[in-house]
PDB file of N, CA and C in Angstrom:
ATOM      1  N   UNK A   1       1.533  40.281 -49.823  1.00  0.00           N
ATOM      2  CA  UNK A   1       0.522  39.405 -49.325  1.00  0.00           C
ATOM      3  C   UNK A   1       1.066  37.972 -49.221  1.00  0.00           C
ATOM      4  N   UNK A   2       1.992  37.904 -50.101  1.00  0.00           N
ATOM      5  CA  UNK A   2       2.220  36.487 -50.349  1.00  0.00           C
ATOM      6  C   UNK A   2       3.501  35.818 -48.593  1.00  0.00           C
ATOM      7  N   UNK A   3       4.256  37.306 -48.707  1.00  0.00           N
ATOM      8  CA  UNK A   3       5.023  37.483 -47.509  1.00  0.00           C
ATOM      9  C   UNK A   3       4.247  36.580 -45.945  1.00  0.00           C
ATOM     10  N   UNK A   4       3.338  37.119 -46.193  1.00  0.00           N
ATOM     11  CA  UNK A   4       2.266  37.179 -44.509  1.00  0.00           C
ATOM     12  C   UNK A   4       1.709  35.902 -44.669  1.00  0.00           C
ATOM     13  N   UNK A   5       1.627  35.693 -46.085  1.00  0.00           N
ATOM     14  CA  UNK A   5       1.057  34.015 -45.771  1.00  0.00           C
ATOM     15  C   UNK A   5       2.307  32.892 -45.411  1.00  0.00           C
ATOM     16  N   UNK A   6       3.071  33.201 -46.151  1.00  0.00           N
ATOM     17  CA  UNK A   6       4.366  32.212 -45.632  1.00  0.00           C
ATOM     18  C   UNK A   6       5.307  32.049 -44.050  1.00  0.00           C
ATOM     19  N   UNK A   7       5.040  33.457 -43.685  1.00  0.00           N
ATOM     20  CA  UNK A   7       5.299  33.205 -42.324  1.00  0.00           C
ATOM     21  C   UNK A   7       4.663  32.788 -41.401  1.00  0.00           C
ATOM     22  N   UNK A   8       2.755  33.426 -41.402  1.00  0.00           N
ATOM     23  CA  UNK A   8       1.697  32.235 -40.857  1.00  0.00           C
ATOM     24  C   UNK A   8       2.243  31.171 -41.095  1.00  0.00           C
ATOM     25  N   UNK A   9       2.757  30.332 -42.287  1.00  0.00           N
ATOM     26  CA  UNK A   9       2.666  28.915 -42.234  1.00  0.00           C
ATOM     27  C   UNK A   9       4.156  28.610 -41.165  1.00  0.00           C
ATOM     28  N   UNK A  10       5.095  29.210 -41.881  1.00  0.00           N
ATOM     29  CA  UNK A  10       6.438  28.751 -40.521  1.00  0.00           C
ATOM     30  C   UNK A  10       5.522  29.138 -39.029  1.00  0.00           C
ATOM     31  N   UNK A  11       5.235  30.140 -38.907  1.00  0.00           N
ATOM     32  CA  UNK A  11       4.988  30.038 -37.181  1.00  0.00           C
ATOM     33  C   UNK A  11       3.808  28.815 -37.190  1.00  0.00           C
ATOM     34  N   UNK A  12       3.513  28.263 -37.915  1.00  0.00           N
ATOM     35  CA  UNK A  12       2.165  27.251 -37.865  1.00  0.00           C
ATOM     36  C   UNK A  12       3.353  25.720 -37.453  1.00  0.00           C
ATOM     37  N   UNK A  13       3.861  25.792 -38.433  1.00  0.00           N
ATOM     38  CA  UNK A  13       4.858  24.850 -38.290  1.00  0.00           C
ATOM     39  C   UNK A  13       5.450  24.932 -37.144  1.00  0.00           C
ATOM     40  N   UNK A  14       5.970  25.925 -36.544  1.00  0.00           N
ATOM     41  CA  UNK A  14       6.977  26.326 -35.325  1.00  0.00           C
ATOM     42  C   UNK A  14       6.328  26.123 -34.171  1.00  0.00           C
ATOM     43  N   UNK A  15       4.685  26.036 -34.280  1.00  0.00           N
ATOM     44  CA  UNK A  15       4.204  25.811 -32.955  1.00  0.00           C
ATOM     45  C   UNK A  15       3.665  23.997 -32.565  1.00  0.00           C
ATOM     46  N   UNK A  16       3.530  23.725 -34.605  1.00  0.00           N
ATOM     47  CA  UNK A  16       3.253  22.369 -34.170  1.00  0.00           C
ATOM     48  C   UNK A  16       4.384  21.658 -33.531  1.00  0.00           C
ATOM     49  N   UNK A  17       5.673  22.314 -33.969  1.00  0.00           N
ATOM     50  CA  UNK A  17       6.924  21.452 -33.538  1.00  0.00           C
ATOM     51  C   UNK A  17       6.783  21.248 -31.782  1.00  0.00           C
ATOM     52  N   UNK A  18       6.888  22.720 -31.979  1.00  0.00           N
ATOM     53  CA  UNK A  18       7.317  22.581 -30.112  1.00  0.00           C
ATOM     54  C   UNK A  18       5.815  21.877 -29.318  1.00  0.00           C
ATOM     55  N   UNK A  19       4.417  21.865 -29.802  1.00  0.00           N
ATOM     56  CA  UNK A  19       3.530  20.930 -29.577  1.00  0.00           C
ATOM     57  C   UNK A  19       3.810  19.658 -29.313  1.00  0.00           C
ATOM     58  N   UNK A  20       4.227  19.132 -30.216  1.00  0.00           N
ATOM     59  CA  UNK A  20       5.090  17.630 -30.371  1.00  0.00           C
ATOM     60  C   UNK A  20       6.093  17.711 -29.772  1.00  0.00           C
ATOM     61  N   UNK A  21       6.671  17.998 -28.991  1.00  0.00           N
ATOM     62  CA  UNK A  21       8.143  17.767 -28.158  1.00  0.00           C
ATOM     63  C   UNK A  21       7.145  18.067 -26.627  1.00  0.00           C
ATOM     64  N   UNK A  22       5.977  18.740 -26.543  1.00  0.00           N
ATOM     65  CA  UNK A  22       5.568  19.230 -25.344  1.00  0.00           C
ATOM     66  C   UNK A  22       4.566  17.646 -25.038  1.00  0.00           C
ATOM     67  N   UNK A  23       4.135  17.203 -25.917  1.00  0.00           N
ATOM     68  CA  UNK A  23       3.037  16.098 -25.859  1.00  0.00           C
ATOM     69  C   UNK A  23       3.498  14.696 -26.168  1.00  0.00           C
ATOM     70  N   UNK A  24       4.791  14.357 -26.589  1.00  0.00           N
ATOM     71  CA  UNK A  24       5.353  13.593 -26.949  1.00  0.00           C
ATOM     72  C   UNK A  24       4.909  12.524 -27.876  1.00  0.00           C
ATOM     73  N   UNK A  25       4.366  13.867 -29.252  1.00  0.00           N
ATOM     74  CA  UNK A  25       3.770  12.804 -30.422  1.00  0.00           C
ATOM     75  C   UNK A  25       5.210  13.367 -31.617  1.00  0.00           C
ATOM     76  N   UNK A  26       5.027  12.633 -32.743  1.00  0.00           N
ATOM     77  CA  UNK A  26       5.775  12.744 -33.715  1.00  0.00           C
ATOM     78  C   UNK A  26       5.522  13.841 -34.421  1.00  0.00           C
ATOM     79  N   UNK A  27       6.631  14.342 -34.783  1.00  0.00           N
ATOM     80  CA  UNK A  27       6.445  15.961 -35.882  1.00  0.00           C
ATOM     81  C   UNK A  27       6.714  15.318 -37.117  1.00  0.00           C
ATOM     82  N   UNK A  28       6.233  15.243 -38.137  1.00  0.00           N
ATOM     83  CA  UNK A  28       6.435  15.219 -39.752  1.00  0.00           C
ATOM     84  C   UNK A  28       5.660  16.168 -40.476  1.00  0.00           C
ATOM     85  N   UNK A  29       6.695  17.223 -40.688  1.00  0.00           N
ATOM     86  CA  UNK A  29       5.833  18.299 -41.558  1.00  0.00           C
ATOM     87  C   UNK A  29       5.652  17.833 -42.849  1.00  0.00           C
ATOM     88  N   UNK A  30       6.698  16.966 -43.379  1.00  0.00           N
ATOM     89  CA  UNK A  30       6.291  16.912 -44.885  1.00  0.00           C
ATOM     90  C   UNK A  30       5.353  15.137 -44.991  1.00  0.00           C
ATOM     91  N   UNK A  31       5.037  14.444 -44.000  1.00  0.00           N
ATOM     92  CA  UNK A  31       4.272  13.419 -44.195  1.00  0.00           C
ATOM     93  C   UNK A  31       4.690  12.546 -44.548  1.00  0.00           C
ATOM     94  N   UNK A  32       6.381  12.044 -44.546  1.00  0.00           N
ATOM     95  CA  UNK A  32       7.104  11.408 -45.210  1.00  0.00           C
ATOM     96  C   UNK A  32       6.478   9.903 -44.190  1.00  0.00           C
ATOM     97  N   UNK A  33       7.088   8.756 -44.991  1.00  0.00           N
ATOM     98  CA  UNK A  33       6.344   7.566 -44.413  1.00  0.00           C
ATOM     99  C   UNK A  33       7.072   6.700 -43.397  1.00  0.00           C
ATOM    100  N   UNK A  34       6.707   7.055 -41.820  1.00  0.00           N
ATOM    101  CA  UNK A  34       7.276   6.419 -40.933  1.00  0.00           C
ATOM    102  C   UNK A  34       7.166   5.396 -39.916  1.00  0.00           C
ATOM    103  N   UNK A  35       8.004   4.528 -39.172  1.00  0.00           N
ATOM    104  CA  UNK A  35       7.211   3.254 -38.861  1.00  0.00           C
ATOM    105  C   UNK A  35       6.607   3.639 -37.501  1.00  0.00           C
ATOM    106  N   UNK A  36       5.926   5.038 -37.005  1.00  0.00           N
ATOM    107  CA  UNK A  36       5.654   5.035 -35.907  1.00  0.00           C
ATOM    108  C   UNK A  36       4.237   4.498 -35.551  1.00  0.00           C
ATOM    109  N   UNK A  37       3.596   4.220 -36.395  1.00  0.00           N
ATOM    110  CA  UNK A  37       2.425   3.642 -36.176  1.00  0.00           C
ATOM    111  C   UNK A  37       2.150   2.132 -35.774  1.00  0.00           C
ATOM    112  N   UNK A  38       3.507   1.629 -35.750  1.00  0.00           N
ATOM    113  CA  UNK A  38       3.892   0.373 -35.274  1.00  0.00           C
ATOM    114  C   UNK A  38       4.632   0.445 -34.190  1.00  0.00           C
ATOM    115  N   UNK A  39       5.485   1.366 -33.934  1.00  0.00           N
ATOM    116  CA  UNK A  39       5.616   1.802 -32.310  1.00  0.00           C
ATOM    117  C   UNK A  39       5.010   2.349 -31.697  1.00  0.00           C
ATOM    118  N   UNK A  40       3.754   2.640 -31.664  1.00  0.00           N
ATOM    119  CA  UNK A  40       2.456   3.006 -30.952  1.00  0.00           C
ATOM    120  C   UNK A  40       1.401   1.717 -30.755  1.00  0.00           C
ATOM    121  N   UNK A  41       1.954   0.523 -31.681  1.00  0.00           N
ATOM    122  CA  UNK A  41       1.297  -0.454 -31.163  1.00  0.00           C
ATOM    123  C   UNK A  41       1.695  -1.068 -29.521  1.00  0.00           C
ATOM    124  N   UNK A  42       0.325  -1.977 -29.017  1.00  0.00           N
ATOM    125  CA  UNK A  42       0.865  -2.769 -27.595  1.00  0.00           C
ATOM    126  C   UNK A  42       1.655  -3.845 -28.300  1.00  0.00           C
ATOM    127  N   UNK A  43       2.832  -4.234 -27.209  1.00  0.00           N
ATOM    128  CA  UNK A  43       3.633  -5.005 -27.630  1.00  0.00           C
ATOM    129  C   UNK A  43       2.744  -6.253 -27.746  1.00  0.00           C
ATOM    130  N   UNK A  44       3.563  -7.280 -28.717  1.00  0.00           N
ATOM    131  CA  UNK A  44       2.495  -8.668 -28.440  1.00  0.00           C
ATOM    132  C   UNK A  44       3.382  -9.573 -27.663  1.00  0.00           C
ATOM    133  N   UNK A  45       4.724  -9.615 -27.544  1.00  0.00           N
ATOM    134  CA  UNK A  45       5.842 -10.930 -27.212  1.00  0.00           C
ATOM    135  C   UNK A  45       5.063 -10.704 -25.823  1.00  0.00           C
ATOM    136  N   UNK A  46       4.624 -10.288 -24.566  1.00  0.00           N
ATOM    137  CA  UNK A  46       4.332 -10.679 -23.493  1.00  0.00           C
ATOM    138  C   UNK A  46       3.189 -11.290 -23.501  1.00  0.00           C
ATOM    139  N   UNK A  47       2.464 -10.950 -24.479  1.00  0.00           N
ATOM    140  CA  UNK A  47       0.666 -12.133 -24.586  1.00  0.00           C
ATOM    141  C   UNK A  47       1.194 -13.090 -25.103  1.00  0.00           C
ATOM    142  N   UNK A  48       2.192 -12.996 -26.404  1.00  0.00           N
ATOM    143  CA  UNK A  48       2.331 -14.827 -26.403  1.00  0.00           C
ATOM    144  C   UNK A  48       3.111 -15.653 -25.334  1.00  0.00           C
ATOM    145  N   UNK A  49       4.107 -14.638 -24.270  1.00  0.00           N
ATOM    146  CA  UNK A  49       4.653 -15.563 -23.290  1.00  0.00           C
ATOM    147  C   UNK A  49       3.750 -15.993 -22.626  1.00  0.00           C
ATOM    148  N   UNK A  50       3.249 -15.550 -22.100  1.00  0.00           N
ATOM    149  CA  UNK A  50       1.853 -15.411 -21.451  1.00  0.00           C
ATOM    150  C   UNK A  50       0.687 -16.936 -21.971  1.00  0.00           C
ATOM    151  N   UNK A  51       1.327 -16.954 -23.112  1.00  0.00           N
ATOM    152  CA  UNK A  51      -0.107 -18.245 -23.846  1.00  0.00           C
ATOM    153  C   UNK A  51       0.814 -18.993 -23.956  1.00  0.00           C
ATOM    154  N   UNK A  52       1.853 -19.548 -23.734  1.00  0.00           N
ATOM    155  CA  UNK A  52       2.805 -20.724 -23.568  1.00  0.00           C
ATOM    156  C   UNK A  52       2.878 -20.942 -22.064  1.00  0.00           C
ATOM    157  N   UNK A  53       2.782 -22.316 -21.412  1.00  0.00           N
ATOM    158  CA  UNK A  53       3.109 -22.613 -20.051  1.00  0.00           C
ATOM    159  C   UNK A  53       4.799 -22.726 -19.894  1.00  0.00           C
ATOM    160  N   UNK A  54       4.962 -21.932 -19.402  1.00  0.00           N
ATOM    161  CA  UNK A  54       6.623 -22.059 -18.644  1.00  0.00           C
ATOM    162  C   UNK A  54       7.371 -23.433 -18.560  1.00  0.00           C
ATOM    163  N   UNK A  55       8.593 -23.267 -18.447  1.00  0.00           N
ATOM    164  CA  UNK A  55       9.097 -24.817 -18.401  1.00  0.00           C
ATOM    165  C   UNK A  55       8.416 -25.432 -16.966  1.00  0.00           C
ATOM    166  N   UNK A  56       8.486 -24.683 -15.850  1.00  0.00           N
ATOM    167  CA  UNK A  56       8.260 -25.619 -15.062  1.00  0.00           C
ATOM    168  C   UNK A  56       6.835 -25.356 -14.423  1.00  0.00           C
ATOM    169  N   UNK A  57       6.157 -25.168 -15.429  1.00  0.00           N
ATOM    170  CA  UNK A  57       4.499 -25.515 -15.681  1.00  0.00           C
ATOM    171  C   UNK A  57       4.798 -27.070 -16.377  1.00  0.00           C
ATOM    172  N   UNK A  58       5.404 -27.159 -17.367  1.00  0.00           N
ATOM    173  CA  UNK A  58       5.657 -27.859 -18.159  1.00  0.00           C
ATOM    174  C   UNK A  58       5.617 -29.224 -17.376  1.00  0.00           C
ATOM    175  N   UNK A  59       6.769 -28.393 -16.535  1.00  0.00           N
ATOM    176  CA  UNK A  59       7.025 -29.921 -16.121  1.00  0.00           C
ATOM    177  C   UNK A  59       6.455 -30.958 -14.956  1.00  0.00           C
ATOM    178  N   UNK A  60       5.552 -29.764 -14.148  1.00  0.00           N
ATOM    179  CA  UNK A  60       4.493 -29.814 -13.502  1.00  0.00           C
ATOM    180  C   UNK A  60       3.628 -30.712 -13.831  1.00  0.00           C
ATOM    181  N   UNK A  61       2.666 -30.535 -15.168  1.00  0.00           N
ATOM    182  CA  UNK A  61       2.134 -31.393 -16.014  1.00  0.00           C
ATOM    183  C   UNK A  61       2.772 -32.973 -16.111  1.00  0.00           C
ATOM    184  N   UNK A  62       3.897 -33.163 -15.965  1.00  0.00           N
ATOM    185  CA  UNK A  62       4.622 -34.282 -16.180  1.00  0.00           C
ATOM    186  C   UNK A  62       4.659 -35.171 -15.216  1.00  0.00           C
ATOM    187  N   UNK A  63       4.706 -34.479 -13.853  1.00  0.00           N
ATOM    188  CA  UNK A  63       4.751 -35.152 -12.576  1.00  0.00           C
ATOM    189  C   UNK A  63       4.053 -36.475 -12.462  1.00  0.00           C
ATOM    190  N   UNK A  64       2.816 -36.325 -12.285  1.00  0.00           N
ATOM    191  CA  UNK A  64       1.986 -37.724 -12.105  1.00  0.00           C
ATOM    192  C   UNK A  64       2.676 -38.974 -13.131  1.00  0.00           C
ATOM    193  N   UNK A  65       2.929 -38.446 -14.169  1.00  0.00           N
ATOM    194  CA  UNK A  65       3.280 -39.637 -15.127  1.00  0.00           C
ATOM    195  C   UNK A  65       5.103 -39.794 -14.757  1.00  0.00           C
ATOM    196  N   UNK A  66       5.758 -38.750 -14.325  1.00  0.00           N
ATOM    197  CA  UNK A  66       6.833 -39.527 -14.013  1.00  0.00           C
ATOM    198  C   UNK A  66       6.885 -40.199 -12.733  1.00  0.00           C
ATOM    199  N   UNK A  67       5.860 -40.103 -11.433  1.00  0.00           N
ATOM    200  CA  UNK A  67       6.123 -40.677 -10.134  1.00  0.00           C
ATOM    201  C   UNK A  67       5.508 -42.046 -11.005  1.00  0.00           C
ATOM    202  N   UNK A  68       4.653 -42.176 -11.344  1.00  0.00           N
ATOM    203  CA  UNK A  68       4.743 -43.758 -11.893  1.00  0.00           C
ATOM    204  C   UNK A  68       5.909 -44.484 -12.540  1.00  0.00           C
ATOM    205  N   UNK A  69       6.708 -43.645 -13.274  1.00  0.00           N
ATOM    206  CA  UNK A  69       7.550 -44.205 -13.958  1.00  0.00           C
ATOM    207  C   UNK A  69       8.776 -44.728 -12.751  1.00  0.00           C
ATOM    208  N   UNK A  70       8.750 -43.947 -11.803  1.00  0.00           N
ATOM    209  CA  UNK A  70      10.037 -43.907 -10.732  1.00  0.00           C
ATOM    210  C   UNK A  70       9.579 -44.981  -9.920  1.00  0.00           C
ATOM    211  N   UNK A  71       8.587 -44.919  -9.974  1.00  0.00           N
ATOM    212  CA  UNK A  71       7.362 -46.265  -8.594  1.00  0.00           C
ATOM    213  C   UNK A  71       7.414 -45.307  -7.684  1.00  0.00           C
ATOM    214  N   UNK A  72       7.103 -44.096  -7.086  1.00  0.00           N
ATOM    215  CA  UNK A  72       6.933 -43.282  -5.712  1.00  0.00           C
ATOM    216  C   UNK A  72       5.845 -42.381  -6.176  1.00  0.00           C
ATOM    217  N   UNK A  73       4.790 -42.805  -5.067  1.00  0.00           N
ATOM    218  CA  UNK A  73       3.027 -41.999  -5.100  1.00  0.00           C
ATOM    219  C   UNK A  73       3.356 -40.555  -5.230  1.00  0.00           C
ATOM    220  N   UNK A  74       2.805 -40.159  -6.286  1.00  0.00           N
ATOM    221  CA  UNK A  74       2.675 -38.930  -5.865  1.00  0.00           C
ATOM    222  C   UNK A  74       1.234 -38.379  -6.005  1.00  0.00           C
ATOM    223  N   UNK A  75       0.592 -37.943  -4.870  1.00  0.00           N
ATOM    224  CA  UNK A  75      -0.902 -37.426  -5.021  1.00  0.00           C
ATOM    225  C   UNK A  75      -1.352 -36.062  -5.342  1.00  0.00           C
ATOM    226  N   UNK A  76      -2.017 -36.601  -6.804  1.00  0.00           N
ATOM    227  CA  UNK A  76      -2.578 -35.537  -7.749  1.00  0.00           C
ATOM    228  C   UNK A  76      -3.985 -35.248  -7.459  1.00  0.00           C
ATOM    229  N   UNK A  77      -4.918 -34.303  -6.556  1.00  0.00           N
ATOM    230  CA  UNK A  77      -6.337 -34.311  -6.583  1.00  0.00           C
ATOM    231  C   UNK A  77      -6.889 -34.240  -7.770  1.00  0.00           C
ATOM    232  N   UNK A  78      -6.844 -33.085  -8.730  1.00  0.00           N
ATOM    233  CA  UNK A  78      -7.370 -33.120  -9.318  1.00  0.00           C
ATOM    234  C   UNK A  78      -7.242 -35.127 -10.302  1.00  0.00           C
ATOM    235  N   UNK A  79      -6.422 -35.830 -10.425  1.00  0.00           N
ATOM    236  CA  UNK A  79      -6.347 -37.191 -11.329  1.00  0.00           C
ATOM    237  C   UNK A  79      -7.314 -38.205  -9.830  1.00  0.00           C
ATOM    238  N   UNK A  80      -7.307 -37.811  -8.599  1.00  0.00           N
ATOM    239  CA  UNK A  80      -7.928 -38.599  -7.666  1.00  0.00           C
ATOM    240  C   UNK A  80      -9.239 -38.391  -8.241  1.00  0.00           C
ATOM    241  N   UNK A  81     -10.048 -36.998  -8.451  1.00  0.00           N
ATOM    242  CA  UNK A  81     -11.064 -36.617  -8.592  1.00  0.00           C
ATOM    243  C   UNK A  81     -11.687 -37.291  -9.551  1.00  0.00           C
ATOM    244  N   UNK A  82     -10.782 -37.193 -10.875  1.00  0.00           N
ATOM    245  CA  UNK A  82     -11.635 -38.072 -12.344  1.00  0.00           C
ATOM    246  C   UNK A  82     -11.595 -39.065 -12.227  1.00  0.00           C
ATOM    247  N   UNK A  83     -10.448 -39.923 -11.163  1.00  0.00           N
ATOM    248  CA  UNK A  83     -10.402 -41.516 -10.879  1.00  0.00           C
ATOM    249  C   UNK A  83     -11.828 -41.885 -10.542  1.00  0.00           C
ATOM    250  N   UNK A  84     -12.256 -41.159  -9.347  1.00  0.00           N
ATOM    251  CA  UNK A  84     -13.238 -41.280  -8.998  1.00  0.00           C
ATOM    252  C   UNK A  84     -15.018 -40.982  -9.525  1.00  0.00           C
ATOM    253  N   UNK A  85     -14.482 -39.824 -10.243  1.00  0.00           N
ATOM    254  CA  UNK A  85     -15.846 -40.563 -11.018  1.00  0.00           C
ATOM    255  C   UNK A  85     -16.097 -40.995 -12.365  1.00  0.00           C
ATOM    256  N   UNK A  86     -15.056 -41.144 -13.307  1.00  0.00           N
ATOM    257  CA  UNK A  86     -14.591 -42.582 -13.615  1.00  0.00           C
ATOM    258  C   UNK A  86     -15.211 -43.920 -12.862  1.00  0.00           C
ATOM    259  N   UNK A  87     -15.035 -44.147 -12.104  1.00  0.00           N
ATOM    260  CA  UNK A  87     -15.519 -45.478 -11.153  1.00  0.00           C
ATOM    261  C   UNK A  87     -17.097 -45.501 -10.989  1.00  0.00           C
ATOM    262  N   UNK A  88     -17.033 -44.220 -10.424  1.00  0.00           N
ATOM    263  CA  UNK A  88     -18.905 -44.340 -10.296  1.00  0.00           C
ATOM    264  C   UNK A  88     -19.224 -43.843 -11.638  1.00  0.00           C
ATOM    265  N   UNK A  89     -19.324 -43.570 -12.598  1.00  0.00           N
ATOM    266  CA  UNK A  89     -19.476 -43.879 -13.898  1.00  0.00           C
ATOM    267  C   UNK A  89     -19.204 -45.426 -14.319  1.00  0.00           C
ATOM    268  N   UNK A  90     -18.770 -46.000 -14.341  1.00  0.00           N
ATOM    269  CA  UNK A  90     -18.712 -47.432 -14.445  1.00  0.00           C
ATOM    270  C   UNK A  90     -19.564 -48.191 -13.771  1.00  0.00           C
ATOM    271  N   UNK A  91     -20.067 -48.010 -12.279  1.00  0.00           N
ATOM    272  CA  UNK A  91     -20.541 -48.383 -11.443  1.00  0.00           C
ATOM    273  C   UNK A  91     -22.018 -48.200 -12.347  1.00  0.00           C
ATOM    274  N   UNK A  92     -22.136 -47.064 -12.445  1.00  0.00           N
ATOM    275  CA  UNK A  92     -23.939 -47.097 -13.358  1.00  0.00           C
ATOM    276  C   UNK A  92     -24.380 -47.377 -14.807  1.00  0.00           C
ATOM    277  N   UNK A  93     -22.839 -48.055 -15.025  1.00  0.00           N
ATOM    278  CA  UNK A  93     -22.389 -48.835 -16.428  1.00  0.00           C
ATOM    279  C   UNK A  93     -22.648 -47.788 -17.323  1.00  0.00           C
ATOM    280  N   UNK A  94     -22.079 -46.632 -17.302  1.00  0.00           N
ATOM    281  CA  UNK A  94     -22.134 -45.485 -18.490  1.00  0.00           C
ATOM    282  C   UNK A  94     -20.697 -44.922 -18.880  1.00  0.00           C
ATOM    283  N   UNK A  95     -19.771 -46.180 -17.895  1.00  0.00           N
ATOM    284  CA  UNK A  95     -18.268 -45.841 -18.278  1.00  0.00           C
ATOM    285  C   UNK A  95     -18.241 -46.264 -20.007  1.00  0.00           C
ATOM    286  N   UNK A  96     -17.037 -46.159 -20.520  1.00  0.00           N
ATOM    287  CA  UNK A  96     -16.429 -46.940 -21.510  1.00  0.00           C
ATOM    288  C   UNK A  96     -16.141 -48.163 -21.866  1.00  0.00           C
ATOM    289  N   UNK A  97     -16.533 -48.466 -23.072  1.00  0.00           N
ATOM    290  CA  UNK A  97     -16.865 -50.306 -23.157  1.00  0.00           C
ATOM    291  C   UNK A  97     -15.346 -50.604 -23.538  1.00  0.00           C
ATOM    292  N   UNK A  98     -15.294 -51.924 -23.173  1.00  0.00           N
ATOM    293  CA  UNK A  98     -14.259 -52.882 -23.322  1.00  0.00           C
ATOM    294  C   UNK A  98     -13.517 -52.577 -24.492  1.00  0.00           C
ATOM    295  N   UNK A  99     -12.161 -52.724 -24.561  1.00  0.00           N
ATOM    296  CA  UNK A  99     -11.819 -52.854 -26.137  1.00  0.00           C
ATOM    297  C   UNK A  99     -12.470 -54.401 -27.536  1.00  0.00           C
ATOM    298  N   UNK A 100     -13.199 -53.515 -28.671  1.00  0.00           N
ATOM    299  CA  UNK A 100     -13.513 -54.630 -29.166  1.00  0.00           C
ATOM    300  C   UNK A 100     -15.265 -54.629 -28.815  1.00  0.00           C
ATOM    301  N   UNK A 101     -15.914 -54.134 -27.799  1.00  0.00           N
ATOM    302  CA  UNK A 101     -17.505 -53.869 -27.442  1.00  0.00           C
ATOM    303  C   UNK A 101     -18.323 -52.864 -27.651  1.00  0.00           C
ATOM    304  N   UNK A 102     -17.105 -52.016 -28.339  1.00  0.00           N
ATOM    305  CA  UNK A 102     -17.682 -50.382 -29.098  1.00  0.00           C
ATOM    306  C   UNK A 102     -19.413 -50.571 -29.945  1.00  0.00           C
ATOM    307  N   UNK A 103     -19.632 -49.576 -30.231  1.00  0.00           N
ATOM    308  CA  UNK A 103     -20.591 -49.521 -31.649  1.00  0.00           C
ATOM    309  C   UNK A 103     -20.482 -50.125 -32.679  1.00  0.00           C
ATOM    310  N   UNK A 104     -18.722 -49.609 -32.972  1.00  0.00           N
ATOM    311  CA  UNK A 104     -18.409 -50.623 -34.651  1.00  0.00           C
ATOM    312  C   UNK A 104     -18.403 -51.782 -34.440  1.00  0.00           C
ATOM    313  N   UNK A 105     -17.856 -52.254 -33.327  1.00  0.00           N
ATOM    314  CA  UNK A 105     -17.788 -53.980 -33.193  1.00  0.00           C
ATOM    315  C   UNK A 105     -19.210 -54.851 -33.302  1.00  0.00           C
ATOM    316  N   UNK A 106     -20.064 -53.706 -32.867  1.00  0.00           N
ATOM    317  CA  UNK A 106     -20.893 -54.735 -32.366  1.00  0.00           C
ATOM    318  C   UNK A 106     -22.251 -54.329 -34.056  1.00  0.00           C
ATOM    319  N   UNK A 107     -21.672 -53.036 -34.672  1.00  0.00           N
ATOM    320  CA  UNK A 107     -22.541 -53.423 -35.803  1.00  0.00           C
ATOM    321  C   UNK A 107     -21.615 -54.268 -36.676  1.00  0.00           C
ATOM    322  N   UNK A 108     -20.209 -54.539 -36.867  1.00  0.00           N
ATOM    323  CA  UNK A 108     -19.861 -55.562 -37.796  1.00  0.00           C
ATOM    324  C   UNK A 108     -20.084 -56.898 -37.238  1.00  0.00           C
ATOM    325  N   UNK A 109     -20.735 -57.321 -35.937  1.00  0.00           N
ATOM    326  CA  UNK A 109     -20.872 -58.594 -35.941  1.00  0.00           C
ATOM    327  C   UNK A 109     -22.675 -58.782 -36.784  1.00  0.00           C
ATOM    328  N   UNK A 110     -23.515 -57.806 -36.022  1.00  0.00           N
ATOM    329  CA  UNK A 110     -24.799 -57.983 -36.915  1.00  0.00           C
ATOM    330  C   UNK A 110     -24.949 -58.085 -38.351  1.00  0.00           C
ATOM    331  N   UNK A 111     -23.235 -57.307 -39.175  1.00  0.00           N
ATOM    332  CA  UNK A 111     -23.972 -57.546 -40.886  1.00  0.00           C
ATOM    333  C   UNK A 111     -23.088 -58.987 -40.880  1.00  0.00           C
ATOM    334  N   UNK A 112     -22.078 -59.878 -40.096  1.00  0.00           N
ATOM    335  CA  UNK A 112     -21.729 -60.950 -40.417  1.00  0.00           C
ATOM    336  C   UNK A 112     -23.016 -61.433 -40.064  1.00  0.00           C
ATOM    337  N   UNK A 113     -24.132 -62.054 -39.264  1.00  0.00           N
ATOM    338  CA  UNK A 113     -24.777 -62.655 -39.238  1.00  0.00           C
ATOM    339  C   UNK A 113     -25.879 -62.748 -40.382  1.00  0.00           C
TER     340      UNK A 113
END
């Protein structure tokens, strides 16, 4: 009896094997501890390339502030756009106060008085 149970288990074994070579998962009959559960993860290095801007994103970003530095226009819409309402924000006096006309300035002149 003991015969018939041990070979059930090899052909049990013998079919999970060739299962796993047919499906292309891992065979460990004895459960030993392996790192495949971390090579079944999604990679991450392409999401973090992905969340860094490229050098010449980078340097993209830089443009407007270096054509000033060189003295030659270079036209940025989107910096035309906030120029502009920037201005008409000012225009309905809800721009930004003067340096020195803030909140704090103007409560440390009321406790000097």
């Amino acid at each position: 009896m003991m015969k018939g149970g041990l070979a059930q288990v090899a052909r049990s074994l013998k079919v999970t094997e060739i299962s796993s070579k047919i499906f292309g998962n891992s065979f460990n009959p004895t459960g030993a501890r392996t790192g495949n559960y971390i090579l079944r993860q999604n990679f991450r290095g392409e999401h973090m390339v992905r969340y860094y801007p490229s050098q010449l994103e980078r340097d993209l970003i830089k443009v407007p502030r270096l054509s000033r530095l060189v003295g030659e226009k270079m036209y940025d819409p989107e910096e035309i756009d906030r120029l502009n309402v920037n201005d008409k924000r000012k225009a309905r006096g809800k721009g930004a106060p003067k340096k020195g006309e803030g909140k704090r300035a103007t409560l440390a002149k009321k406790k000097k008085k």
